[in-house]
C-alpha atoms as a PDB file:
ATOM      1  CA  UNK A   1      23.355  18.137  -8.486  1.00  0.00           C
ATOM      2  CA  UNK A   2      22.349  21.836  -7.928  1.00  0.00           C
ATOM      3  CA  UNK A   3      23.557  24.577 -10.262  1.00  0.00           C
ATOM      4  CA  UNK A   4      26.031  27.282  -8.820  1.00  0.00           C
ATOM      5  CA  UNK A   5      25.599  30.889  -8.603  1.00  0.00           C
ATOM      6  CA  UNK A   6      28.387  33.825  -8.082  1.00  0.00           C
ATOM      7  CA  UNK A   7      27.844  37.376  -7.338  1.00  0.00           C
ATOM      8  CA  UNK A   8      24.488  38.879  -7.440  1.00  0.00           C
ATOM      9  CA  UNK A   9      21.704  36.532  -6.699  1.00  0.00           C
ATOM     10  CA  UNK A  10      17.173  37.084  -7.079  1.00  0.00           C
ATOM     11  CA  UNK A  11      16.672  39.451  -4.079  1.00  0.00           C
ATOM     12  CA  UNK A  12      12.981  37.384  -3.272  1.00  0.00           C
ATOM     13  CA  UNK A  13      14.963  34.284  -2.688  1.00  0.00           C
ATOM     14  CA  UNK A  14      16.335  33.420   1.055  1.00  0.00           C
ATOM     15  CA  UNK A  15      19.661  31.956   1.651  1.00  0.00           C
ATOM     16  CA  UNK A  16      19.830  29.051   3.454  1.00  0.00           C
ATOM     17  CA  UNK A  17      23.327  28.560   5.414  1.00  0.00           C
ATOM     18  CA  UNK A  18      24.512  25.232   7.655  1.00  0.00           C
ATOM     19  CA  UNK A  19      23.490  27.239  10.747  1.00  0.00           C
ATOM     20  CA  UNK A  20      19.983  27.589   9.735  1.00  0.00           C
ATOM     21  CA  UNK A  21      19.482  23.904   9.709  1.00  0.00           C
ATOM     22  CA  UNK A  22      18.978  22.051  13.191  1.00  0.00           C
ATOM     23  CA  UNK A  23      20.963  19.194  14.325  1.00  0.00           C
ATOM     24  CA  UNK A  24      19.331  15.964  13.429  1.00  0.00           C
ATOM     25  CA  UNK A  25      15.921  17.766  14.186  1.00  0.00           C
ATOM     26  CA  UNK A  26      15.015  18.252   9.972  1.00  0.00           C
ATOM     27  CA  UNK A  27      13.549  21.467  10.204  1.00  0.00           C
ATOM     28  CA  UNK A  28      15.127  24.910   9.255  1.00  0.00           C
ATOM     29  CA  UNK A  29      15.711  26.869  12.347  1.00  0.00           C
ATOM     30  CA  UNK A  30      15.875  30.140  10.227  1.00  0.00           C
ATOM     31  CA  UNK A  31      17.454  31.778   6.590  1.00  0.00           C
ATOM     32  CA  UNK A  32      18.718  35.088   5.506  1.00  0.00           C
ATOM     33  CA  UNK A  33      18.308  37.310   2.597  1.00  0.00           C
ATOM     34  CA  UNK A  34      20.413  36.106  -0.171  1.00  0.00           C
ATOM     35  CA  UNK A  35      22.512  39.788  -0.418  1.00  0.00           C
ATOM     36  CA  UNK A  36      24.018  38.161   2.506  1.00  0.00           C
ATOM     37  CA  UNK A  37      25.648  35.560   0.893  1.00  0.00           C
ATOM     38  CA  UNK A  38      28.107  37.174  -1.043  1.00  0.00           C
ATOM     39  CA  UNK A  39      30.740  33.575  -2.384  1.00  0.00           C
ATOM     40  CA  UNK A  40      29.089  31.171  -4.570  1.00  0.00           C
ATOM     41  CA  UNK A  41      25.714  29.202  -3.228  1.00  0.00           C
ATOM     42  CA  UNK A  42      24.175  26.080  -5.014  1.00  0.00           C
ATOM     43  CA  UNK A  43      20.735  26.831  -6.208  1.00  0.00           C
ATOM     44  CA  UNK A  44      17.382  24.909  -4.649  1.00  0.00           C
ATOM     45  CA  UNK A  45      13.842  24.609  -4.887  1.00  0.00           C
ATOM     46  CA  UNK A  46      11.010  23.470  -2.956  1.00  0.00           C
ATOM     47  CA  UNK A  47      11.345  19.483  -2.601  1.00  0.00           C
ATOM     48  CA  UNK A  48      14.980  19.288  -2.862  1.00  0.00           C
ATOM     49  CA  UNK A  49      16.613  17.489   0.186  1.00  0.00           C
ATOM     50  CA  UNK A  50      19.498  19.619   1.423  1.00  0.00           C
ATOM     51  CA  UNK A  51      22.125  17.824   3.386  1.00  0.00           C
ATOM     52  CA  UNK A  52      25.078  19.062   5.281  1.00  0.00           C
ATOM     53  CA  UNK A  53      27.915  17.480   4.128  1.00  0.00           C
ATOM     54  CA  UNK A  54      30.505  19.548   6.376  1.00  0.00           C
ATOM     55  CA  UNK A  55      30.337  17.331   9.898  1.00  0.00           C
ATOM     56  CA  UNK A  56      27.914  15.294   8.916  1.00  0.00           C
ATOM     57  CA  UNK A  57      27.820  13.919  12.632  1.00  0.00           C
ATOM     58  CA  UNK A  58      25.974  17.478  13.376  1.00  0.00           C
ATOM     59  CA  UNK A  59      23.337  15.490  11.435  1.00  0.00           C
ATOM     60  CA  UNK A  60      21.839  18.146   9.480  1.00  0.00           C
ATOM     61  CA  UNK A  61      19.235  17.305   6.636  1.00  0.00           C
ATOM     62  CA  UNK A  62      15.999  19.401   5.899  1.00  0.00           C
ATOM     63  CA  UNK A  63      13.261  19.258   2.842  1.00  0.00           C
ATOM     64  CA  UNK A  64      13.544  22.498   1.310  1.00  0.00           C
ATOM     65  CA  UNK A  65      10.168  24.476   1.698  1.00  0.00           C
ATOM     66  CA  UNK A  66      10.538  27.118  -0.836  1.00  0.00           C
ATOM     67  CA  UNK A  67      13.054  27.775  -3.268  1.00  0.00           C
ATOM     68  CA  UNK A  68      16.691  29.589  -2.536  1.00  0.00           C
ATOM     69  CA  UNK A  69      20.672  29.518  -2.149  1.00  0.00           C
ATOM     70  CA  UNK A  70      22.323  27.653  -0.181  1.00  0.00           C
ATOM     71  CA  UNK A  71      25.856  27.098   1.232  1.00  0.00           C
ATOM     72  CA  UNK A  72      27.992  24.953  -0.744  1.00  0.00           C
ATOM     73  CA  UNK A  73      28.455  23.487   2.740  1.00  0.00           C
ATOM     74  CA  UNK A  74      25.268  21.796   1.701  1.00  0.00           C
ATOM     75  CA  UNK A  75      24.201  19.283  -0.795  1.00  0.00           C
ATOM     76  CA  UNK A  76      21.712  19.653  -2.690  1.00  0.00           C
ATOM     77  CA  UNK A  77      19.997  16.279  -3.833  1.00  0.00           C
ATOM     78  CA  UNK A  78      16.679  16.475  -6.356  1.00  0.00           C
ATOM     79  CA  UNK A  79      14.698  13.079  -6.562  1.00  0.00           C
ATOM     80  CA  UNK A  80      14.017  11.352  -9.618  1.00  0.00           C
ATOM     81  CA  UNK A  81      10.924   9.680 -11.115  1.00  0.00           C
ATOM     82  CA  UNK A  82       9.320   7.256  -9.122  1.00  0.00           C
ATOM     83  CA  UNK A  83      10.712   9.464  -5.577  1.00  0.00           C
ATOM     84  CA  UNK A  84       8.664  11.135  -2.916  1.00  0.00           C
ATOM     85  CA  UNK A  85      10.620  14.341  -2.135  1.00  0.00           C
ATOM     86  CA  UNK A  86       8.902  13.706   1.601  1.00  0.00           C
ATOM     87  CA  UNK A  87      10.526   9.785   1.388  1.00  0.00           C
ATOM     88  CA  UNK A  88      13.773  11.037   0.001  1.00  0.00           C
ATOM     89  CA  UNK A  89      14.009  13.575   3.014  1.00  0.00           C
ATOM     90  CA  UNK A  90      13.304  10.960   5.728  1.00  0.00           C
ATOM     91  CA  UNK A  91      15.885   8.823   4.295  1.00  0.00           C
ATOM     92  CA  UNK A  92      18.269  11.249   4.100  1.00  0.00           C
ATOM     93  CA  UNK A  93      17.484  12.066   7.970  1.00  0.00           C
ATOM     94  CA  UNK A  94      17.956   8.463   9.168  1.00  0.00           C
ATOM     95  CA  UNK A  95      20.528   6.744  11.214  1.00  0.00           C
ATOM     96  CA  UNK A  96      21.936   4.480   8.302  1.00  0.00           C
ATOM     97  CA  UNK A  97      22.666   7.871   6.125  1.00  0.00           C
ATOM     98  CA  UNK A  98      24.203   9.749   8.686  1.00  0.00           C
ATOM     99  CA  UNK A  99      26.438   6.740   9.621  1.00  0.00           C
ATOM    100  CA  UNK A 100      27.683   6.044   6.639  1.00  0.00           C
ATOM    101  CA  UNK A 101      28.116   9.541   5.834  1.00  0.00           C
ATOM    102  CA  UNK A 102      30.188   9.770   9.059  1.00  0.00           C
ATOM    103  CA  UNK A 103      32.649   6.711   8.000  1.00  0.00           C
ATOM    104  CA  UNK A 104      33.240   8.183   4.424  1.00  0.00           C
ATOM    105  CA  UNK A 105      33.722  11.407   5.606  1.00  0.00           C
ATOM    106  CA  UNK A 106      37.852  13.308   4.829  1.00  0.00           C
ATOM    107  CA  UNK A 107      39.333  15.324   7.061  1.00  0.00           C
ATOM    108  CA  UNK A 108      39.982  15.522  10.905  1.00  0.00           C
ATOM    109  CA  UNK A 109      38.868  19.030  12.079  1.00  0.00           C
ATOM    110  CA  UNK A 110      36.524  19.598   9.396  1.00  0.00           C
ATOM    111  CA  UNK A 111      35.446  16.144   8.210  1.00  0.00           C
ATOM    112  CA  UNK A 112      32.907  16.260   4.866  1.00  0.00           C
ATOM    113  CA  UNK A 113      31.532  13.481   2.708  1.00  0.00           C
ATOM    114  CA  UNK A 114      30.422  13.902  -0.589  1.00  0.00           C
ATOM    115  CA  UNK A 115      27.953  12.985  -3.311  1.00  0.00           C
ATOM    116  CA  UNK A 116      30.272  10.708  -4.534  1.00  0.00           C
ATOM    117  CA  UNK A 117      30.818   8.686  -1.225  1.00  0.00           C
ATOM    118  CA  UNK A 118      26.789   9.147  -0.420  1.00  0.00           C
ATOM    119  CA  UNK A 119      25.451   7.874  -4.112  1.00  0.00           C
ATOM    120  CA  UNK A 120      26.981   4.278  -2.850  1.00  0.00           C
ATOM    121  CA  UNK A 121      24.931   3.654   0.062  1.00  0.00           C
ATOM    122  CA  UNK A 122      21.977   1.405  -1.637  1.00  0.00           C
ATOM    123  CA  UNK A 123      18.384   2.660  -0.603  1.00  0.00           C
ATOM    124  CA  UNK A 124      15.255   0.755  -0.752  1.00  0.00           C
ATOM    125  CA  UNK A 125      12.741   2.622  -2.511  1.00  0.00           C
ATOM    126  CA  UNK A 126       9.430   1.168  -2.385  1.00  0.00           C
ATOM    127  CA  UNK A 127       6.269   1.417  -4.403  1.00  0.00           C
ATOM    128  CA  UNK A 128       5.021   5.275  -4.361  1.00  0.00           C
ATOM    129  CA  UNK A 129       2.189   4.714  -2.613  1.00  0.00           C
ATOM    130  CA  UNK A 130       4.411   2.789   0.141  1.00  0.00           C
ATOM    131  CA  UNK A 131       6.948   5.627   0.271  1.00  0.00           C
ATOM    132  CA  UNK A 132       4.101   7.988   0.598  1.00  0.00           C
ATOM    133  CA  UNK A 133       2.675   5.988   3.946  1.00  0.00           C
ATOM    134  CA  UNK A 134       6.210   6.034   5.341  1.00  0.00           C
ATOM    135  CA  UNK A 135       6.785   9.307   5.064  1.00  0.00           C
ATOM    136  CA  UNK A 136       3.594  10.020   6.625  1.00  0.00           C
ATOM    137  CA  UNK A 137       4.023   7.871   9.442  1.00  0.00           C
ATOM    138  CA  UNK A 138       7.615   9.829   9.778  1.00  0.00           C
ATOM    139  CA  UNK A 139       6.313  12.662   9.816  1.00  0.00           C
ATOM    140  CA  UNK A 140       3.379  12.153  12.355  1.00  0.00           C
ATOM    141  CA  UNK A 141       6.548  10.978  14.880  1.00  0.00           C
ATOM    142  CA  UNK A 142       8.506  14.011  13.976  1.00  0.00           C
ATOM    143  CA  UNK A 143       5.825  16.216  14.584  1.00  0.00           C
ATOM    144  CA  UNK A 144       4.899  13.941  18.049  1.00  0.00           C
ATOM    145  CA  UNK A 145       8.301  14.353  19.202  1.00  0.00           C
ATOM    146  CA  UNK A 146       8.772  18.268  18.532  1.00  0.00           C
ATOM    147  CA  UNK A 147       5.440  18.389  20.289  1.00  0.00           C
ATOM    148  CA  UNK A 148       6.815  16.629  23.533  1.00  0.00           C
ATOM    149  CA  UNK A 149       9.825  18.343  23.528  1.00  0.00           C
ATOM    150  CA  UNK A 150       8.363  21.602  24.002  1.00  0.00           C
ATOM    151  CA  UNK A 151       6.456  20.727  26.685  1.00  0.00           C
ATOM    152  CA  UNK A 152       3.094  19.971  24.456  1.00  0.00           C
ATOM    153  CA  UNK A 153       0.378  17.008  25.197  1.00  0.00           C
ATOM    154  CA  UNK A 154       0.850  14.233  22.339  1.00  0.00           C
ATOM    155  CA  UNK A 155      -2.434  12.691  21.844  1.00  0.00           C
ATOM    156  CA  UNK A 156      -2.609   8.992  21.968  1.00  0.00           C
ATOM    157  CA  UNK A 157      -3.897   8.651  18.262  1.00  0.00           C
ATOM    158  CA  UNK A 158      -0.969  10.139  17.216  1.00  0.00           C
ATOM    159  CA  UNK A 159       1.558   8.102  18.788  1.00  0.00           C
ATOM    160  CA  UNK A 160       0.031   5.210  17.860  1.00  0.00           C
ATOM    161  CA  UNK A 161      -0.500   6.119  14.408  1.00  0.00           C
ATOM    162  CA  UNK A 162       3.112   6.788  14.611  1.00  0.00           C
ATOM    163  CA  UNK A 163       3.928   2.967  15.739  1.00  0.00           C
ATOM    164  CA  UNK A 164       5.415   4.477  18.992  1.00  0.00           C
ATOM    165  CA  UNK A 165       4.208   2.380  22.112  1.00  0.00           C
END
């Protein structure tokens, strides 16, 4: 798990809150400067996965692209030998995550699961060079679906690529 910081944080790193992640979309929608953080923030770097465990039905899970604070709102998960950061992320952005992070979620009008109740949920983890075509293929559909949604052509080699029909 991520280190904690109080007080005064590195002015050149961002802050990443829950509202600058997008609902089951992956991406960050946005950060702030870290002087506007001013309670404790768990400490990231490039590669981690962060994952919102308040409402995790909002569905919010990103690969972090640079280093920063976050919310303590968010988890921050690191991968360990033999782990694709890019793998790990798409895992942690699938249907079987989020649903089990829904059903071990506590509370009613501010539900959160944990890392406790999420280090249960078994994984397959395949060879590297496996995980490394998955997350490829992921990410070629991601990037096909953000295309169509704003209104963009999708070229046929990508969709295919992507094993959409």
């Amino acid at each position: 798990m991520a280190d904690k910081v109080e007080g005064v944080k590195d002015s050149s790193l961002n802050y990443v809150g829950l509202e600058h992640l997008s609902s089951g979309g992956g991406y960050l929608k946005g950060y702030a400067a870290s002087s506007t953080s001013i309670s404790t923030n768990s400490v990231f770097r490039a590669g981690d996965v962060i994952f919102g465990k308040l409402r995790p039905n909002l569905r919010k899970s990103v690969l972090a692209p640079f280093d920063g604070y976050c919310s303590t709102d968010l988890l921050v998960l690191r991968t360990v030998e033999g782990v694709l950061p890019e793998y790990a992320a798409r895992v942690f952005q699938s249907e079987h995550v989020f649903r089990y992070a829904e059903k071990t979620a506590v509370g009613t009008k501010m539900p959160r699961t944990s890392w406790a109740q999420l280090k249960k949920l078994k994984i397959f983890v395949p060879h590297f060079s496996e995980q490394k075509a998955i997350a490829n293929i992921l990410d070629t559909a991601v990037s096909s679906s953000k295309r169509n949604a704003s209104g963009h052509d999708c070229p046929a080699q990508q969709q295919s690529a992507a094993g959409l029909p």
